[in-house]
N, C-alpha and C. Protein backbone atom coordinates (compact mmCIF):
# COMPACT_ATOMS: atom_id res chain seq x y z
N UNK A 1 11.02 20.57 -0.53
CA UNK A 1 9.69 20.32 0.00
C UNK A 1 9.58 18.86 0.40
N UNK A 2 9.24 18.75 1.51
CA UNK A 2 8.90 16.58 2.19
C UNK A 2 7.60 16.74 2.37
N UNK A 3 6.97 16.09 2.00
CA UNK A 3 5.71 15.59 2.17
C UNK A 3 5.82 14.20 2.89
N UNK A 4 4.69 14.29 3.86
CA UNK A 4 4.73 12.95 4.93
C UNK A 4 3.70 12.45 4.89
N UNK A 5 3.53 10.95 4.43
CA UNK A 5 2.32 10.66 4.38
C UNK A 5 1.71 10.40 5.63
N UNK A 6 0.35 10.31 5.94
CA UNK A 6 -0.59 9.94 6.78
C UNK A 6 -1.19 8.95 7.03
N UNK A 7 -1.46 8.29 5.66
CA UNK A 7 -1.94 7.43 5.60
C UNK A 7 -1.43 5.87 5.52
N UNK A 8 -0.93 4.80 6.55
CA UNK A 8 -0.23 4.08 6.21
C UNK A 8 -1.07 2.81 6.35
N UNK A 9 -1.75 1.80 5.52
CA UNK A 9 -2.47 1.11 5.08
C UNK A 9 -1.75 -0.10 5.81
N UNK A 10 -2.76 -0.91 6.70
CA UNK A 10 -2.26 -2.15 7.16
C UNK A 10 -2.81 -3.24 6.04
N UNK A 11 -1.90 -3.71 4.85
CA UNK A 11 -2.66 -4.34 4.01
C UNK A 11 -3.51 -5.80 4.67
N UNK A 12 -2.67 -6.12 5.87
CA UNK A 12 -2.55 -7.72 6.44
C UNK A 12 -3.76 -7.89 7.29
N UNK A 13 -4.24 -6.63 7.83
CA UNK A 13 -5.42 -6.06 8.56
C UNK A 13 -6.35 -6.37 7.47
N UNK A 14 -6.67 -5.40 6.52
CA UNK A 14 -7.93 -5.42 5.53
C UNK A 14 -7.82 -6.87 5.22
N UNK A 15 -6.44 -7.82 4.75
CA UNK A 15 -6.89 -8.55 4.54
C UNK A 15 -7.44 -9.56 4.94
N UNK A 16 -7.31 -9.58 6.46
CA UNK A 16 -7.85 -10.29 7.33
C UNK A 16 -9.61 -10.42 7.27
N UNK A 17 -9.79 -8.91 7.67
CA UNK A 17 -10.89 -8.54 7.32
C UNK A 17 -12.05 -9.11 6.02
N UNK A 18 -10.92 -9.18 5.04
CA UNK A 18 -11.63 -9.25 4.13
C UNK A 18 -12.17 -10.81 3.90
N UNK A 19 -11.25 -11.32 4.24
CA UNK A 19 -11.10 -13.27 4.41
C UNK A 19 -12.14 -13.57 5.32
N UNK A 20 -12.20 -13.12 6.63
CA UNK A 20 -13.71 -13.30 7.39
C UNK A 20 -15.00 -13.17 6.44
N UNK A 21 -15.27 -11.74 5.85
CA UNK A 21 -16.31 -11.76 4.93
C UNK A 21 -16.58 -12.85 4.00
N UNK A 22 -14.97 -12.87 3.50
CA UNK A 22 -15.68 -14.28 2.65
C UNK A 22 -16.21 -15.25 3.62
N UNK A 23 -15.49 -15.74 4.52
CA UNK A 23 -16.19 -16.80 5.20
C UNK A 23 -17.50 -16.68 5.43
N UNK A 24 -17.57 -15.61 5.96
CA UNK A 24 -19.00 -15.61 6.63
C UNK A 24 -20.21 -15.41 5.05
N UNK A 25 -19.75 -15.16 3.90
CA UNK A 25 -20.63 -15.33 2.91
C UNK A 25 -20.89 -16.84 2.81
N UNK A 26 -19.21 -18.18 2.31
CA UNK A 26 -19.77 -18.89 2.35
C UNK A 26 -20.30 -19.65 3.38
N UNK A 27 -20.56 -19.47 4.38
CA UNK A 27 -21.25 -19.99 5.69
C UNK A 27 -23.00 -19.81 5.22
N UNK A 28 -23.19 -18.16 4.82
CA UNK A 28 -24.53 -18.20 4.55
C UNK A 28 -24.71 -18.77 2.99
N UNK A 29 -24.33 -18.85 1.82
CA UNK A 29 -24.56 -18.86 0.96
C UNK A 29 -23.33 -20.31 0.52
N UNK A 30 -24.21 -21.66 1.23
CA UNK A 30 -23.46 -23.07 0.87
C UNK A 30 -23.39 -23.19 -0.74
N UNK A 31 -24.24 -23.00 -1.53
CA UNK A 31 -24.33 -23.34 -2.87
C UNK A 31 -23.58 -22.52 -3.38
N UNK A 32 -22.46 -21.42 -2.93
CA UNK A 32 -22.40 -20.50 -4.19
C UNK A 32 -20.79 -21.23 -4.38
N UNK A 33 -20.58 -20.94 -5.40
CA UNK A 33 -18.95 -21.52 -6.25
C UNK A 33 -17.76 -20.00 -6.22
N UNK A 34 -18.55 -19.02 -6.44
CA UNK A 34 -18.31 -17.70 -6.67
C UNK A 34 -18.94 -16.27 -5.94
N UNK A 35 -18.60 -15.10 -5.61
CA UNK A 35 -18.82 -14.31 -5.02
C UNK A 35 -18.81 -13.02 -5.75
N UNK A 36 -20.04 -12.17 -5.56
CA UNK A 36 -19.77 -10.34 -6.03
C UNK A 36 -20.11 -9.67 -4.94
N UNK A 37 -19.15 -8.98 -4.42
CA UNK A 37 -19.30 -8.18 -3.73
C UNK A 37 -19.40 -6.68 -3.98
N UNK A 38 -20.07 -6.24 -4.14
CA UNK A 38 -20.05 -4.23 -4.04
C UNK A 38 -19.04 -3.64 -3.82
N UNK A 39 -18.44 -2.59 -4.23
CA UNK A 39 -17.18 -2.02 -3.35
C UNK A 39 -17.71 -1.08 -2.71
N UNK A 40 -19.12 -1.02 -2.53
CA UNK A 40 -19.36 0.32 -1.27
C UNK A 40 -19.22 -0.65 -0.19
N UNK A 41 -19.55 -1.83 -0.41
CA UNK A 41 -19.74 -2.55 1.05
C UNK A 41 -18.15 -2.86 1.52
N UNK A 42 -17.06 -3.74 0.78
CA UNK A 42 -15.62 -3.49 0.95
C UNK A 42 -15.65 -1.85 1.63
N UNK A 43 -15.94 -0.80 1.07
CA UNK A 43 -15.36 0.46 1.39
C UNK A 43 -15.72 0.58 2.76
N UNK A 44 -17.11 0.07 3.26
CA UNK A 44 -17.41 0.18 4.87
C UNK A 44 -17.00 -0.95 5.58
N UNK A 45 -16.73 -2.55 4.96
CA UNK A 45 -15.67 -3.29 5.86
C UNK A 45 -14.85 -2.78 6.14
N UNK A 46 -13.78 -1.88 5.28
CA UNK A 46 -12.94 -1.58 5.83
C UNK A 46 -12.70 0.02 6.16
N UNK A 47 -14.04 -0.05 7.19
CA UNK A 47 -13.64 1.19 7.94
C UNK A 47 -13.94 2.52 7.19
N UNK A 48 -14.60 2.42 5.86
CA UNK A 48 -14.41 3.67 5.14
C UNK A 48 -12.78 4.26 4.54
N UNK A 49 -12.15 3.49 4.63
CA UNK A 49 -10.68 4.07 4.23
C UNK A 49 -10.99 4.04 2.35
N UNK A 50 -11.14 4.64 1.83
CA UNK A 50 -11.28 4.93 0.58
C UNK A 50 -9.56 4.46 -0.26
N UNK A 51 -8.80 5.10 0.25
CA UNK A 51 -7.49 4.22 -0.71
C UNK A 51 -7.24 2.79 -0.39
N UNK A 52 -8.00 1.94 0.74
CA UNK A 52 -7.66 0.79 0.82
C UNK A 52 -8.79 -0.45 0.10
N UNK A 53 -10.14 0.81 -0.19
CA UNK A 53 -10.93 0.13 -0.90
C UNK A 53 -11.10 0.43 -2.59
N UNK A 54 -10.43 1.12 -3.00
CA UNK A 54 -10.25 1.46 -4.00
C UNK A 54 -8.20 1.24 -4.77
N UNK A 55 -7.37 2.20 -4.74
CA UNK A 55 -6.36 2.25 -4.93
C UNK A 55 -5.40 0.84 -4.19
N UNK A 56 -5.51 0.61 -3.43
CA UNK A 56 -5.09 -0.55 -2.64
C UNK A 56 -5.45 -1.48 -2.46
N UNK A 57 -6.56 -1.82 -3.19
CA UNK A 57 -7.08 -3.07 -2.99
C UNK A 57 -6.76 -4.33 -3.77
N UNK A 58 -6.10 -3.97 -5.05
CA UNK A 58 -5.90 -4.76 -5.52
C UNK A 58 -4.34 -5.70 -4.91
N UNK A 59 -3.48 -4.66 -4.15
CA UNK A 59 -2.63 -5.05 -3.25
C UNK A 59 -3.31 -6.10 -1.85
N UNK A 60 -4.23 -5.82 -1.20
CA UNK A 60 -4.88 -6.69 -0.80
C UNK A 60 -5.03 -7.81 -1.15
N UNK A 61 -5.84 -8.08 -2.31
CA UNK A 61 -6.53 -9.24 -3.07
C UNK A 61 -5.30 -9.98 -3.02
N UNK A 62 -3.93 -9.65 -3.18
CA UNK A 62 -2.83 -9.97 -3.52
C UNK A 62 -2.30 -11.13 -2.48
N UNK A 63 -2.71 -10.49 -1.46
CA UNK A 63 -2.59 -11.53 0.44
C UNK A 63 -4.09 -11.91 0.60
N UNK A 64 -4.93 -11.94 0.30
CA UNK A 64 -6.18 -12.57 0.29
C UNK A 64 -6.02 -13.54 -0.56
N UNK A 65 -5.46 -13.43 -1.58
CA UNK A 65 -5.43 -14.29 -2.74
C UNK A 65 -4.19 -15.89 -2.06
N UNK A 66 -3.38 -15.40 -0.77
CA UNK A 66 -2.54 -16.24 0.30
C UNK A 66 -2.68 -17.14 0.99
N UNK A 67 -4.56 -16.52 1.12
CA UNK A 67 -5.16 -17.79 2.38
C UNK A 67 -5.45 -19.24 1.78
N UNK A 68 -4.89 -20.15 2.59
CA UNK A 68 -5.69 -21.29 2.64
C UNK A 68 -6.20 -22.14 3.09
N UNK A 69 -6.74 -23.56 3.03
CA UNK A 69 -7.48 -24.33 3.47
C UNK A 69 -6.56 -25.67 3.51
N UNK A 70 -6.96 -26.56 4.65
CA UNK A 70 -6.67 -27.82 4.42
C UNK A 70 -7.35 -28.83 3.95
N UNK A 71 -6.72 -29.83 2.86
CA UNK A 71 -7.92 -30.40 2.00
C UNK A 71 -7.51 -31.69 1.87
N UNK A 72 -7.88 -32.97 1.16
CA UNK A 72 -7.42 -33.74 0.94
C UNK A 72 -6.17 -34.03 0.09
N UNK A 73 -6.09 -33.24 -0.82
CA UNK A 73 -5.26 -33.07 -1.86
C UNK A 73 -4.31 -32.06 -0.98
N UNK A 74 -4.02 -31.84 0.04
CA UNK A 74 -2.79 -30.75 1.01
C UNK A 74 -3.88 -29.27 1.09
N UNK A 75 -2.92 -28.67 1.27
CA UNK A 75 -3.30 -27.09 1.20
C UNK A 75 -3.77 -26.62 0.61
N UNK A 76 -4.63 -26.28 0.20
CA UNK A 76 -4.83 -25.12 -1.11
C UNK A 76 -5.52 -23.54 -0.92
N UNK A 77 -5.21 -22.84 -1.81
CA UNK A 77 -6.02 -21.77 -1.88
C UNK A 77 -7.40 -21.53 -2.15
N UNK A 78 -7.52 -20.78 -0.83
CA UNK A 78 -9.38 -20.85 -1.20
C UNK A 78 -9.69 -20.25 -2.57
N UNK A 79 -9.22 -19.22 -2.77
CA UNK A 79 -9.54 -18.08 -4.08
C UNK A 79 -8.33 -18.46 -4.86
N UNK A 80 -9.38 -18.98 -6.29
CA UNK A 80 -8.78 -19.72 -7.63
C UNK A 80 -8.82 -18.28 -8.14
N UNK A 81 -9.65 -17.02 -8.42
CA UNK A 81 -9.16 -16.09 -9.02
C UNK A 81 -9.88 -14.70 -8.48
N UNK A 82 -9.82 -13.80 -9.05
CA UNK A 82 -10.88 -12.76 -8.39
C UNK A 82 -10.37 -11.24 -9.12
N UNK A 83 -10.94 -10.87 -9.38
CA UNK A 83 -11.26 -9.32 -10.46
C UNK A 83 -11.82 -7.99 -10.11
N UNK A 84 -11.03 -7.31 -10.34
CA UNK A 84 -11.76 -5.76 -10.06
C UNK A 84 -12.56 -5.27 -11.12
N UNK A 85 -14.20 -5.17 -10.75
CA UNK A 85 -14.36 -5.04 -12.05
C UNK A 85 -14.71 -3.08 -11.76
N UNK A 86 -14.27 -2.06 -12.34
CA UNK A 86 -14.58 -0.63 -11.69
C UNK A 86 -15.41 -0.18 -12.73
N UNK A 87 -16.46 -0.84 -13.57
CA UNK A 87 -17.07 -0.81 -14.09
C UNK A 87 -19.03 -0.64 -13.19
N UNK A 88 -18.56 -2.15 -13.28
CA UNK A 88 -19.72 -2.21 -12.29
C UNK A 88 -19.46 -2.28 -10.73
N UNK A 89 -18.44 -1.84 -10.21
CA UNK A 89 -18.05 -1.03 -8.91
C UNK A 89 -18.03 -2.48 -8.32
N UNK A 90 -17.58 -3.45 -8.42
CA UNK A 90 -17.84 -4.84 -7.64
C UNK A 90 -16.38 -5.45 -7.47
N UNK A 91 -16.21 -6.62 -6.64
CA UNK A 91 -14.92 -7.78 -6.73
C UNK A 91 -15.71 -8.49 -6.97
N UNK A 92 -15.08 -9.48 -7.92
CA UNK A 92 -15.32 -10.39 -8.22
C UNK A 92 -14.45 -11.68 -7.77
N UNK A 93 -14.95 -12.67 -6.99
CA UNK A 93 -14.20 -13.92 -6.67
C UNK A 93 -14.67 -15.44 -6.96
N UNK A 94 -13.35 -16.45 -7.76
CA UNK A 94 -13.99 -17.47 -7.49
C UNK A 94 -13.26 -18.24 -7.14
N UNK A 95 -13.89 -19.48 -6.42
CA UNK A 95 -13.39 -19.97 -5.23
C UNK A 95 -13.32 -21.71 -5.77
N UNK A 96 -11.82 -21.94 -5.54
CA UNK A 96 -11.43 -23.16 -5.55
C UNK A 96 -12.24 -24.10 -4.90
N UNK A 97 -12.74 -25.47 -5.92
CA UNK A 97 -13.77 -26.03 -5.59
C UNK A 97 -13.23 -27.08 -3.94
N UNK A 98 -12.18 -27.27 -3.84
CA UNK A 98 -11.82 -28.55 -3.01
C UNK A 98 -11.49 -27.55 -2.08
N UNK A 99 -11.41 -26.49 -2.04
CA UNK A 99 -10.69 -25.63 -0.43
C UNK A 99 -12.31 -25.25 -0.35
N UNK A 100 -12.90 -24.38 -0.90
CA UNK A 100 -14.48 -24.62 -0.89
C UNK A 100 -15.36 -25.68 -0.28
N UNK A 101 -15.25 -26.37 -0.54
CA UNK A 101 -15.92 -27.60 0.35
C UNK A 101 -14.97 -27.96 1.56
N UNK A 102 -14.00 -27.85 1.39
CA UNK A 102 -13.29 -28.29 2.80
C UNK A 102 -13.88 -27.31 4.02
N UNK A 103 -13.90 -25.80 3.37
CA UNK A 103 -14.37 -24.70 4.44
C UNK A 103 -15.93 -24.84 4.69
N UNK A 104 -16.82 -25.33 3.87
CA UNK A 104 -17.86 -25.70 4.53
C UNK A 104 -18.13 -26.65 5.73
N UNK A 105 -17.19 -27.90 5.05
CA UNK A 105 -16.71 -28.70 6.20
C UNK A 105 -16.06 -28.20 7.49
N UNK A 106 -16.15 -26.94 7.28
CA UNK A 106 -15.44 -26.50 9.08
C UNK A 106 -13.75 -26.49 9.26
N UNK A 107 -13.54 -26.86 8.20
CA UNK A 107 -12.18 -27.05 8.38
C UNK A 107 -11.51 -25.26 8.16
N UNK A 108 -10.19 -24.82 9.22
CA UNK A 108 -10.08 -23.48 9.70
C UNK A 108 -9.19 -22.86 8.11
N UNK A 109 -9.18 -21.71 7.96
CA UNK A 109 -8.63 -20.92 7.03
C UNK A 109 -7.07 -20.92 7.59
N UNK A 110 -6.09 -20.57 6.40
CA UNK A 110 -4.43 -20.92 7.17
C UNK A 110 -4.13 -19.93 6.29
N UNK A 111 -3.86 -18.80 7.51
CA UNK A 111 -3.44 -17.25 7.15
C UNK A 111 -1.97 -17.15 6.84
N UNK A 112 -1.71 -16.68 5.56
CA UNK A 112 -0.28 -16.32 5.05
C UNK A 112 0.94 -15.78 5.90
N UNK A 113 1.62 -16.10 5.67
CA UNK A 113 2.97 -15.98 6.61
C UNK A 113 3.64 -14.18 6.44
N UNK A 114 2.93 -13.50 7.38
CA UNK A 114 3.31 -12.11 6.83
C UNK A 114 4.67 -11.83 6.48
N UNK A 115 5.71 -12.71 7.13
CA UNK A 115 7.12 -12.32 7.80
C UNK A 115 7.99 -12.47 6.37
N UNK A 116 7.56 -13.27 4.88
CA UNK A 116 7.76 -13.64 3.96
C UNK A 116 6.80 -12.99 2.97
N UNK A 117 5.70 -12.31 3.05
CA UNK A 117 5.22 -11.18 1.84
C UNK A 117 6.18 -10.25 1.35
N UNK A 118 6.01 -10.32 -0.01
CA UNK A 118 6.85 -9.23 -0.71
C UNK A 118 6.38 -7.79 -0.66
């Protein structure tokens, strides 16, 4: 018996996706240090795909967790940590204070090198 899957998850896509949202949170929300997001709302960023907002996401977070910022101190990662909590159905993120302020400052996000993900 072969079974073929259907479903083949662009993780580099969602996570793209998902890295805009943050931006565009901290764009509206300058004061925040940290982020909760819903996973119904993840589940309709991305399209409604249910295994990429649930089962796969933590593979995501994984290349979200890639991006960074340019800062005084060099490069850094915007996201210092971030949690699934499937409790209260949310992500949880918090966000490195010096790539944090650099991105308020306008300065552009520096997307992970797909060609080198494991």
């Amino acid at each position: 018996m072969s079974l073929e899957f259907t479903h083949k998850p662009n993780y580099f896509l969602f996570a793209q996706l998902l890295i805009r949202h943050v931006e565009t949170y901290v764009r509206k929300h300058p004061d925040a240090n940290n982020a909760i997001f819903d996973l119904r709302d993840i589940y309709e960023l991305f399209r409604q795909d249910k295994a990429s907002a649930t089962t796969n996401l933590d593979g995501i977070m994984n290349i979200v967790d890639e991006y960074k910022i340019e800062t005084i101190n060099g490069d850094q990662k915007l996201i210092s940590r971030y949690g699934i909590d499937t409790q209260n159905n949310s992500l949880l993120i918090d966000f490195n204070p010096d790539a944090l302020e650099s991105l308020k400052q306008g300065k552009q996000i520096i997307s992970p090198d797909a060609s080198i993900q494991e």
